[in-house]
C-alpha atoms as a PDB file:
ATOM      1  CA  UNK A   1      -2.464 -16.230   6.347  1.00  0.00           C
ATOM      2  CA  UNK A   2      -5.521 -16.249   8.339  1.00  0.00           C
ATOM      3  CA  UNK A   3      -7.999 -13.825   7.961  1.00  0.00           C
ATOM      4  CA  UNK A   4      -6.884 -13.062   4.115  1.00  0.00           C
ATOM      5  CA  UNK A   5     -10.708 -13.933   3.114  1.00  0.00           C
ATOM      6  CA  UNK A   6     -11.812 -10.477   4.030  1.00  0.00           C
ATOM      7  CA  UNK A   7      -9.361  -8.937   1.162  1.00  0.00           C
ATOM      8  CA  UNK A   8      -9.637 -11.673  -1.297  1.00  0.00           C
ATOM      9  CA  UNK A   9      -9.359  -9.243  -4.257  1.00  0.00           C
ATOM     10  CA  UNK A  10      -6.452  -6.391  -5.263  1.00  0.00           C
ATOM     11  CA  UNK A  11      -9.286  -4.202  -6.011  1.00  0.00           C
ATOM     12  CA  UNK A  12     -10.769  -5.177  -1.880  1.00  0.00           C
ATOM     13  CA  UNK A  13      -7.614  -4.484  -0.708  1.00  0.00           C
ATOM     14  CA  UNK A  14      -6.501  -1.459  -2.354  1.00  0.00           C
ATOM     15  CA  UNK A  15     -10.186  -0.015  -0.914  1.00  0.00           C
ATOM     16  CA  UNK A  16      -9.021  -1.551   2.546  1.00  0.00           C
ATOM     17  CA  UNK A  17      -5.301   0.674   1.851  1.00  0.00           C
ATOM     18  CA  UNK A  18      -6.835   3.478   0.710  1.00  0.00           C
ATOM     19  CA  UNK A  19      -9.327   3.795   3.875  1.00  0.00           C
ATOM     20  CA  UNK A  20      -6.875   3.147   5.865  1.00  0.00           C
ATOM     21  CA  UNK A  21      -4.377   5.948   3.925  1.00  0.00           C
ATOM     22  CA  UNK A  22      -7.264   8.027   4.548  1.00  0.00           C
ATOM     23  CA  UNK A  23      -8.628   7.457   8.314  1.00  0.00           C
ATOM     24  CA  UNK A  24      -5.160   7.051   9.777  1.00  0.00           C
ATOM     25  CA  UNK A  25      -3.653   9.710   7.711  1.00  0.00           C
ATOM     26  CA  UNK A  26      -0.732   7.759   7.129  1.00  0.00           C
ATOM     27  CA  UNK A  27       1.479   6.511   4.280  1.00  0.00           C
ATOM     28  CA  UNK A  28       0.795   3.503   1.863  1.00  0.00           C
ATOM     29  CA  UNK A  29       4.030   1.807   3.541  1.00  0.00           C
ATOM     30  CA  UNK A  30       2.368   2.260   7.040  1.00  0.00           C
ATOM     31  CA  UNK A  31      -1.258   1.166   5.590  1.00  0.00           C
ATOM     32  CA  UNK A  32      -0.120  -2.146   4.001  1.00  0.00           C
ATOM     33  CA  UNK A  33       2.061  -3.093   7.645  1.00  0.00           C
ATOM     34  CA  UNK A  34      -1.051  -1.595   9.845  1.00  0.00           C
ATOM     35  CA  UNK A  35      -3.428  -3.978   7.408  1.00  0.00           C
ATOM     36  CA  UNK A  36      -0.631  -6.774   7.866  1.00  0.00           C
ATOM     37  CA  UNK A  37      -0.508  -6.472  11.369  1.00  0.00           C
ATOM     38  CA  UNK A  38      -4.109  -6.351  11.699  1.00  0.00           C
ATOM     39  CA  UNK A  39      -4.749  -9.497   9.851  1.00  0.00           C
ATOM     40  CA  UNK A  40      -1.870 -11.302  10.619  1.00  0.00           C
ATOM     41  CA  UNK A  41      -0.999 -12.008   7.027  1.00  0.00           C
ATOM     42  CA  UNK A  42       3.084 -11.608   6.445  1.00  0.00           C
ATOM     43  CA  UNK A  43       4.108  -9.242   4.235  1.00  0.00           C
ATOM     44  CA  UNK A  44       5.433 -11.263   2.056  1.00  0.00           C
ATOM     45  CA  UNK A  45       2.716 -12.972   1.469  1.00  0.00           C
ATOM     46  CA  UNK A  46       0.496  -9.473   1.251  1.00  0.00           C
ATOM     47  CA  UNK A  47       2.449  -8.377  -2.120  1.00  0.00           C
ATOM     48  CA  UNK A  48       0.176 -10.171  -4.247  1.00  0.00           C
ATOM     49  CA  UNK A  49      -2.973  -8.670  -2.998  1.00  0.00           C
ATOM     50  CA  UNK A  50      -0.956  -5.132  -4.308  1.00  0.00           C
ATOM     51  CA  UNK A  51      -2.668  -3.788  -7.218  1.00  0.00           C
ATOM     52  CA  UNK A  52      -0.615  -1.861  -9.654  1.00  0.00           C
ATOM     53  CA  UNK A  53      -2.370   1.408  -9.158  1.00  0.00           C
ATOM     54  CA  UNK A  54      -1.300   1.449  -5.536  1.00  0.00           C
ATOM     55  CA  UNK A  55       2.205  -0.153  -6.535  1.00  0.00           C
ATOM     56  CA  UNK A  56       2.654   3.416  -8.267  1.00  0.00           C
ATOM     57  CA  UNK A  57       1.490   5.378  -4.926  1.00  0.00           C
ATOM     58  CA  UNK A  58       3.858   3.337  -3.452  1.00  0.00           C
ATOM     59  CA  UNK A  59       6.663   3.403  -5.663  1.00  0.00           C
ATOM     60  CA  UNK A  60       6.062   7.653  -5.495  1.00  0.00           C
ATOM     61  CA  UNK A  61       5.907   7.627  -2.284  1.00  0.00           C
ATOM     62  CA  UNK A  62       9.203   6.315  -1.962  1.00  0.00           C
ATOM     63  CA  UNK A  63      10.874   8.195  -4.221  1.00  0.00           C
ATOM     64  CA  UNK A  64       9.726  11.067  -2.318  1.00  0.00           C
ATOM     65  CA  UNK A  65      10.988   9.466   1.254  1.00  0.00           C
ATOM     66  CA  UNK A  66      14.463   9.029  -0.863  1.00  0.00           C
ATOM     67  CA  UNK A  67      14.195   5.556  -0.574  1.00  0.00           C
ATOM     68  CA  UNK A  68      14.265   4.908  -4.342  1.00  0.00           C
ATOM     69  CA  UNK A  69      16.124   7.337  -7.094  1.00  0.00           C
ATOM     70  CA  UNK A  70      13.755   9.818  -8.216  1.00  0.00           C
ATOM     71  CA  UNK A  71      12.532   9.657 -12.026  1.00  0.00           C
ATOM     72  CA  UNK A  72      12.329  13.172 -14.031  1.00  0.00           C
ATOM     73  CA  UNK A  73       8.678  14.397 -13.533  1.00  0.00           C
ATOM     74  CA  UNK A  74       6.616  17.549 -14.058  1.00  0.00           C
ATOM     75  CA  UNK A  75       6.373  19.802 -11.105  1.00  0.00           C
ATOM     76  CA  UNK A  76       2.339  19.761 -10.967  1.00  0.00           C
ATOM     77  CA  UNK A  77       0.834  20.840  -7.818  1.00  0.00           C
END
């Protein structure tokens, strides 16, 4: 992990997700391996930088994608 000093924090690094979510227009998943990438930190390593309010856009996201079993929830739009 070599640049990992500019996200030190979860709360840096869910601003440095959520920037990217936002300028790139592209998915969490995409964000964190873009930011990975970027940094050259593996993403293994990356998981603990994850805070849980973007584990839950993440988890969401997924269940969306069909990539994990959908919960019950309230059709709000």
């Amino acid at each position: 992990m070599q640049n990992h000093k500019q996200f030190l924090t979860k709360s840096e690094f869910g601003k440095l997700i959520e920037q990217t979510v936002k300028d790139h227009r592209s998915s969490y998943m995409d964000a964190i391996i873009h930011l990975c990438e970027k940094h050259e930190v593996e993403l293994e390593e990356v998981k603990k930088f994850i805070s849980p309010i973007i584990k839950n856009k993440l988890e969401a996201e997924a269940m969306k994608l069909n990539f994990l079993p959908r919960q019950n929830s309230l059709p709000i739009d």
